[in-house]
C-alpha atoms as a PDB file:
ATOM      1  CA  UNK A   1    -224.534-180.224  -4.765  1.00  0.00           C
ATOM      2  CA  UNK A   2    -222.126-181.859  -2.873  1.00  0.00           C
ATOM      3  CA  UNK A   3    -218.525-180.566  -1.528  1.00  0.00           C
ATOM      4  CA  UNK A   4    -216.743-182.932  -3.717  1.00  0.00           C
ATOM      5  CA  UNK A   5    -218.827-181.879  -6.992  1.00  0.00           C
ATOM      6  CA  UNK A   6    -218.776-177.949  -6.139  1.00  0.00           C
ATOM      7  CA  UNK A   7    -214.933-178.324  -5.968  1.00  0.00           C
ATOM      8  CA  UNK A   8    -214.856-180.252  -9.181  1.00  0.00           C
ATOM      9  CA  UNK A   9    -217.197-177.588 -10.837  1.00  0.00           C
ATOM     10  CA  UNK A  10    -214.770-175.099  -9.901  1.00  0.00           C
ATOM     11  CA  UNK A  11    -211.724-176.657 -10.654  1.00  0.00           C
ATOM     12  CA  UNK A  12    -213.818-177.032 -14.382  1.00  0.00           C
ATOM     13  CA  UNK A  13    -214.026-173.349 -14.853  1.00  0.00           C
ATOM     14  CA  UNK A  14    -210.587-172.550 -13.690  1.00  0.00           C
ATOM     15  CA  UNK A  15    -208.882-174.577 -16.132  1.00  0.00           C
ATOM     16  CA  UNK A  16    -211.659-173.094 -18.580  1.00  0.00           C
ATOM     17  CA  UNK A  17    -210.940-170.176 -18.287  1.00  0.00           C
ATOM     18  CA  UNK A  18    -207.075-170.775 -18.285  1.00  0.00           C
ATOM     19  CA  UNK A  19    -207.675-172.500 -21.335  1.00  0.00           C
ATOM     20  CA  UNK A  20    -209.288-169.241 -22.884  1.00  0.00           C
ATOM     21  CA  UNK A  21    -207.249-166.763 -21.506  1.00  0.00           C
ATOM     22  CA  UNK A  22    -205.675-164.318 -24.087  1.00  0.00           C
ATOM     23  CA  UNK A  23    -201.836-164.934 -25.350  1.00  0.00           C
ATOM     24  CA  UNK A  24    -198.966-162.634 -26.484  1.00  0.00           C
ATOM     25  CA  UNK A  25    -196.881-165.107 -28.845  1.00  0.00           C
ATOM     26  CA  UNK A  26    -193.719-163.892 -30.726  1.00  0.00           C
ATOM     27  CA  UNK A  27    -192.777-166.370 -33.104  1.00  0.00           C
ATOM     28  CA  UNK A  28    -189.678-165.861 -35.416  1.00  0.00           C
ATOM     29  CA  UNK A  29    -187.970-167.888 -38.196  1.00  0.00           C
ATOM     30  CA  UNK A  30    -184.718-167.950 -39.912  1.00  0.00           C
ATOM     31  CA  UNK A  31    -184.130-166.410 -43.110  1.00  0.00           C
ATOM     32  CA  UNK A  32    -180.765-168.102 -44.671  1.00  0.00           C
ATOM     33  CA  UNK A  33    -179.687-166.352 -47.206  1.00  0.00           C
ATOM     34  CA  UNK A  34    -179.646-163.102 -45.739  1.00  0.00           C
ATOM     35  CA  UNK A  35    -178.561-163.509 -42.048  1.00  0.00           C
ATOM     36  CA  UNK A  36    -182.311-162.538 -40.719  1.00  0.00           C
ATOM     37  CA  UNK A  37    -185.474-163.624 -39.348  1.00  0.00           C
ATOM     38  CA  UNK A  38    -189.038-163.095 -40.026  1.00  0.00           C
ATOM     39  CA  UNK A  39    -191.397-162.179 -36.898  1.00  0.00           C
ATOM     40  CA  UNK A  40    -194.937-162.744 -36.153  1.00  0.00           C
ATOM     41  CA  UNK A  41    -195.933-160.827 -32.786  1.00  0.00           C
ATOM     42  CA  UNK A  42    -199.631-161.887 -31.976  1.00  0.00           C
ATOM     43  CA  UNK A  43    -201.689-160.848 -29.166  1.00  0.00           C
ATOM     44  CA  UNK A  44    -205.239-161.351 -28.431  1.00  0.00           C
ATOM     45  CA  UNK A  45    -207.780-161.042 -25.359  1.00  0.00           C
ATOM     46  CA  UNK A  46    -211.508-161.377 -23.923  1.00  0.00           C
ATOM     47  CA  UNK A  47    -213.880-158.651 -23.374  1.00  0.00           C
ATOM     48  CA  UNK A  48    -216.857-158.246 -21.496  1.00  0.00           C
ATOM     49  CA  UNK A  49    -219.603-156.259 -23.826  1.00  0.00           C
ATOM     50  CA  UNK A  50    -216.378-155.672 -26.018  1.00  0.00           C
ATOM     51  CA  UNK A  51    -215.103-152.297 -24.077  1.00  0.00           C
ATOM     52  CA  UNK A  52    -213.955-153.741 -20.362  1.00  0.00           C
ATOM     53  CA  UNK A  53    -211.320-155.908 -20.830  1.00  0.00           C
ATOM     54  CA  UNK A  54    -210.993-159.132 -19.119  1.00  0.00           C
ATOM     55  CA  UNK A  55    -207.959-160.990 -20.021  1.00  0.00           C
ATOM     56  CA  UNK A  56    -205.372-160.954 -22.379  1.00  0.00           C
ATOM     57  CA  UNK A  57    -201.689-161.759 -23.341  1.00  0.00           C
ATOM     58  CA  UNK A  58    -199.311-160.144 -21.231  1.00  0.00           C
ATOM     59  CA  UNK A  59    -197.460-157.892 -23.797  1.00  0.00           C
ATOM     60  CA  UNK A  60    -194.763-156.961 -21.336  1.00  0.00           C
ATOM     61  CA  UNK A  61    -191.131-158.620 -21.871  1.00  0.00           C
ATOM     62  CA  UNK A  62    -190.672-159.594 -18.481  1.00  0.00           C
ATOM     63  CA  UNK A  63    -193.980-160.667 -17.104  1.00  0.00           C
ATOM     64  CA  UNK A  64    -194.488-162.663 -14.533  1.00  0.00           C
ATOM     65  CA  UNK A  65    -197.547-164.272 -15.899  1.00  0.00           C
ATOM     66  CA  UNK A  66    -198.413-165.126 -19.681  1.00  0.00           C
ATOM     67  CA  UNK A  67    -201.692-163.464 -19.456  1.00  0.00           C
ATOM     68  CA  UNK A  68    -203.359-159.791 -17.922  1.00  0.00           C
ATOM     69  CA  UNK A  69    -206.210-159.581 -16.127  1.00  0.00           C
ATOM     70  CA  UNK A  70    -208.067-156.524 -16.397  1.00  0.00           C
ATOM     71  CA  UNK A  71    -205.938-154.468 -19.049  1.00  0.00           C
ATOM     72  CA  UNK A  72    -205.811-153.623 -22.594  1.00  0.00           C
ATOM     73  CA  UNK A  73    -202.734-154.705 -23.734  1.00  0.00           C
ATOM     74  CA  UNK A  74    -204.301-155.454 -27.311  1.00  0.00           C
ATOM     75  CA  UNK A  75    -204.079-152.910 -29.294  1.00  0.00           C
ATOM     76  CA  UNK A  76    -201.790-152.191 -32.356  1.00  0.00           C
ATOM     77  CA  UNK A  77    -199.149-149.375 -30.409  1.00  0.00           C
ATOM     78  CA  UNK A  78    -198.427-151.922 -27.506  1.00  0.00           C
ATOM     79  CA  UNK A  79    -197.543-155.596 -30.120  1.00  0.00           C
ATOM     80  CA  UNK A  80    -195.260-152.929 -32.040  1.00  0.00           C
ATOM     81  CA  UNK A  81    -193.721-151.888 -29.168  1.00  0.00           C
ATOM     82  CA  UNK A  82    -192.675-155.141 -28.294  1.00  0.00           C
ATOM     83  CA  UNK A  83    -191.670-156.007 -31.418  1.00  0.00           C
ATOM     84  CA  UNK A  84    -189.339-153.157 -32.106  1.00  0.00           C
ATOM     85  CA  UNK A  85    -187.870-154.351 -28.529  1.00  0.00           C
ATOM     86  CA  UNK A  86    -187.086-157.533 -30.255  1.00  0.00           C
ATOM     87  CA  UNK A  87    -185.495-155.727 -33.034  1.00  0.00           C
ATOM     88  CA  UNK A  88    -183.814-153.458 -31.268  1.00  0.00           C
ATOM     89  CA  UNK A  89    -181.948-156.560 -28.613  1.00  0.00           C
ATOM     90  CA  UNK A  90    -181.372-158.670 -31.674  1.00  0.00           C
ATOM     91  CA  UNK A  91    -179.440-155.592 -33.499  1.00  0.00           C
ATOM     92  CA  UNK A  92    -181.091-155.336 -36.703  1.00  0.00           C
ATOM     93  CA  UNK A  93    -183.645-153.249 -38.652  1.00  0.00           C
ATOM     94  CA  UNK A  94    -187.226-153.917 -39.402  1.00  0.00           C
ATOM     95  CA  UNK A  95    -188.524-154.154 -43.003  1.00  0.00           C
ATOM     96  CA  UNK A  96    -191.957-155.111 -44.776  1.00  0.00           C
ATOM     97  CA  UNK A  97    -194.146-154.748 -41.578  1.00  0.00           C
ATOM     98  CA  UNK A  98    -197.731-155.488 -42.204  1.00  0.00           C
ATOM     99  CA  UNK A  99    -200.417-156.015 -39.362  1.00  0.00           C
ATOM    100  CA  UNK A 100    -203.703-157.414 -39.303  1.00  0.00           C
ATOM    101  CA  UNK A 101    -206.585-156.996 -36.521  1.00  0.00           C
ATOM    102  CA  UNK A 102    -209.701-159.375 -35.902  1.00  0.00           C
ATOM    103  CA  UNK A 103    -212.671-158.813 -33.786  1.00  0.00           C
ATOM    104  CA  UNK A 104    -215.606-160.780 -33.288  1.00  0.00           C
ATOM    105  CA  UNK A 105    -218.749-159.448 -31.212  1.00  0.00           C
ATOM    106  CA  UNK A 106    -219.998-162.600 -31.214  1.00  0.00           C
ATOM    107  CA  UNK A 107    -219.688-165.542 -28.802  1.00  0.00           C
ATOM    108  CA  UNK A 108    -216.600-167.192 -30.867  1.00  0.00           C
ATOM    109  CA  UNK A 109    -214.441-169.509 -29.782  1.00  0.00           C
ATOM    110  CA  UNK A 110    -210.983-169.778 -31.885  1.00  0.00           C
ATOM    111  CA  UNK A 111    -210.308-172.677 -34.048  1.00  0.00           C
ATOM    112  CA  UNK A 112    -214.524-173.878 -33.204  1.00  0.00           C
ATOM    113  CA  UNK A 113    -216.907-173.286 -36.655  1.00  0.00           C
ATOM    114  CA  UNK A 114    -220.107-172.324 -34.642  1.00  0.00           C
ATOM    115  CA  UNK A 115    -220.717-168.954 -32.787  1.00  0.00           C
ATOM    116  CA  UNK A 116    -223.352-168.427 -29.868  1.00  0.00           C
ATOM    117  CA  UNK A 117    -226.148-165.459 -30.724  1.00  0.00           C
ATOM    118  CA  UNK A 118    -225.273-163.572 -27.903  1.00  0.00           C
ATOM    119  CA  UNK A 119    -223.485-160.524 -29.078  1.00  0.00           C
ATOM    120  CA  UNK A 120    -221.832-158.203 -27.299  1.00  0.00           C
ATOM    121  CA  UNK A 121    -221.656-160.439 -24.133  1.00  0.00           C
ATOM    122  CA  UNK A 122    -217.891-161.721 -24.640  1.00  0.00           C
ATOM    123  CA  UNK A 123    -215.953-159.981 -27.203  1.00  0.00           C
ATOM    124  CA  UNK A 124    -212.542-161.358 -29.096  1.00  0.00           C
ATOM    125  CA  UNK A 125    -210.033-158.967 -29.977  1.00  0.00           C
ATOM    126  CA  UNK A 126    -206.569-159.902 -31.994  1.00  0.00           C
ATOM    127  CA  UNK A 127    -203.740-158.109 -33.626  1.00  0.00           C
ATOM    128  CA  UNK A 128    -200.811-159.676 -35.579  1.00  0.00           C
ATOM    129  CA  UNK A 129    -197.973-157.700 -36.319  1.00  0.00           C
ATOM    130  CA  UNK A 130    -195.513-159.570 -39.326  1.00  0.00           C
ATOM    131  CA  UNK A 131    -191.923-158.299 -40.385  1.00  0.00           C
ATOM    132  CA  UNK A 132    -188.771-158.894 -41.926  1.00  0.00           C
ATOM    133  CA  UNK A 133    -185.171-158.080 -39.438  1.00  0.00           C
ATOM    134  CA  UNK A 134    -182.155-157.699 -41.254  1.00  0.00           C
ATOM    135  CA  UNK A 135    -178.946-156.965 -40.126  1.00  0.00           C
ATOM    136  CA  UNK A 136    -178.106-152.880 -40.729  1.00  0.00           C
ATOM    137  CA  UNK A 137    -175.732-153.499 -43.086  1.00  0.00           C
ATOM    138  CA  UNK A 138    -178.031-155.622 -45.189  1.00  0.00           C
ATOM    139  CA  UNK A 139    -181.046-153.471 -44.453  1.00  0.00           C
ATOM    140  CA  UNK A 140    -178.416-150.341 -45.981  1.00  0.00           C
ATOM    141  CA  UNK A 141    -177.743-151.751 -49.271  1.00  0.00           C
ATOM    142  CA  UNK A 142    -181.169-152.474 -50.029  1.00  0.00           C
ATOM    143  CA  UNK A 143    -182.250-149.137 -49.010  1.00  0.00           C
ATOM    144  CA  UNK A 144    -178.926-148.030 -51.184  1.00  0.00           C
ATOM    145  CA  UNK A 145    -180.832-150.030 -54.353  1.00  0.00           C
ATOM    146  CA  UNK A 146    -184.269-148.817 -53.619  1.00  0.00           C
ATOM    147  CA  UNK A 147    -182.377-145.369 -53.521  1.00  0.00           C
ATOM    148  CA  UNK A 148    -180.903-145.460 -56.783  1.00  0.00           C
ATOM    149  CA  UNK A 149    -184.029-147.167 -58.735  1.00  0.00           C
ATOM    150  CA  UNK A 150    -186.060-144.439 -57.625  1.00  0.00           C
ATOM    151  CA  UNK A 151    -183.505-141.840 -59.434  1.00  0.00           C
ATOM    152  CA  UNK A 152    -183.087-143.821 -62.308  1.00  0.00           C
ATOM    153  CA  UNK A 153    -186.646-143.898 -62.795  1.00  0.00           C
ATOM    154  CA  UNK A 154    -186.880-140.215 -61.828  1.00  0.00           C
ATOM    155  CA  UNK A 155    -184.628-139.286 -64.893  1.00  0.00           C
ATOM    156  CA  UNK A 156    -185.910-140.617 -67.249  1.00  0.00           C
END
C-alpha cells in the first residue's frame, strides 16, 4: 500500500470511529403552562467483549471533550447525577422521572436494521433518564394536592 493510501485508510477509521464514539446528550423542552421543562439525559458507549469500556459520552459538566475514552461513565447513578445538577442550577424540583437502559451484545450499529453475528466482540450500552422540573413553588402545591387526596381517600 502506498503512503498516500495508508494515510487515507487511517484518516477512514479516525473519522469512523469519531463517528461511533459514545454521546452524553441533555435535551430539554419548555413546558408553558407551568413555568417548567421536561429533560431527557441520554448517554451511551462502546465496549470491548461488553465489560472493558472503550468510549463513551463524557458525563461530566465541564468536559473538555464530548466523549471518554476508557471509562464507564454509562451507568444509571452517573446520567442522574448530572441531571439533578441540571435541576439543581436551574432552581427547580424534579418530578415523574422514569429511565430506560438498552444493551445489545451484538455487533449493532444505531439507527442500521442488520446486526453482525459476532457477539460479545463490541458491546452497546445506553441509559435515558426522562423528567419533569418545576419550579418549588409549583412542585409544593401539587405535592399539597397529592397530600390531601391521599387523606381524603384515607377517610373514607
Amino acid at each position: 500500500m502506498t503512503k498516500t493510501g495508508t494515510v487515507f485508510v487511517a484518516i477512514c477509521l479516525a473519522s469512523a470511529a469519531l463517528c461511533l464514539a459514545g454521546c452524553f446528550s441533555l435535551e430539554r423542552a419548555e413546558i408553558k403552562n407551568v413555568n417548567g421543562e421536561h429533560v431527557l439525559a441520554s448517554n451511551y458507549g462502546w465496549y470491548l467483549f461488553h465489560f472493558i469500556p472503550l468510549v463513551c459520552g463524557n458525563a461530566n459538566s465541564n468536559a473538555w471533550t464530548p466523549w471518554a475514552m476508557f471509562r464507564d461513565d454509562v451507568t444509571l447513578d452517573k446520567t442522574q447525577n448530572r441531571f439533578m445538577r441540571h435541576a439543581e442550577g436551574q432552581e427547580m424540583e424534579v418530578e415523574d422521572l422514569a429511565y430506560t437502559t438498552r444493551e445489545s451484545v451484538m455487533l449493532e450499529i444505531p439507527g442500521m436494521n442488520t446486526t453482525l453475528p459476532i457477539p460479545y466482540l463490541l458491546t452497546y450500552r445506553e441509559v435515558q433518564l426522562s423528567g419533569v422540573l418545576l419550579p418549588k413553588d409549583i412542585a409544593e402545591k401539587r405535592r399539597q394536592r397529592a397530600c390531601t387526596a391521599v387523606c381524603v381517600e384515607a377517610k373514607q
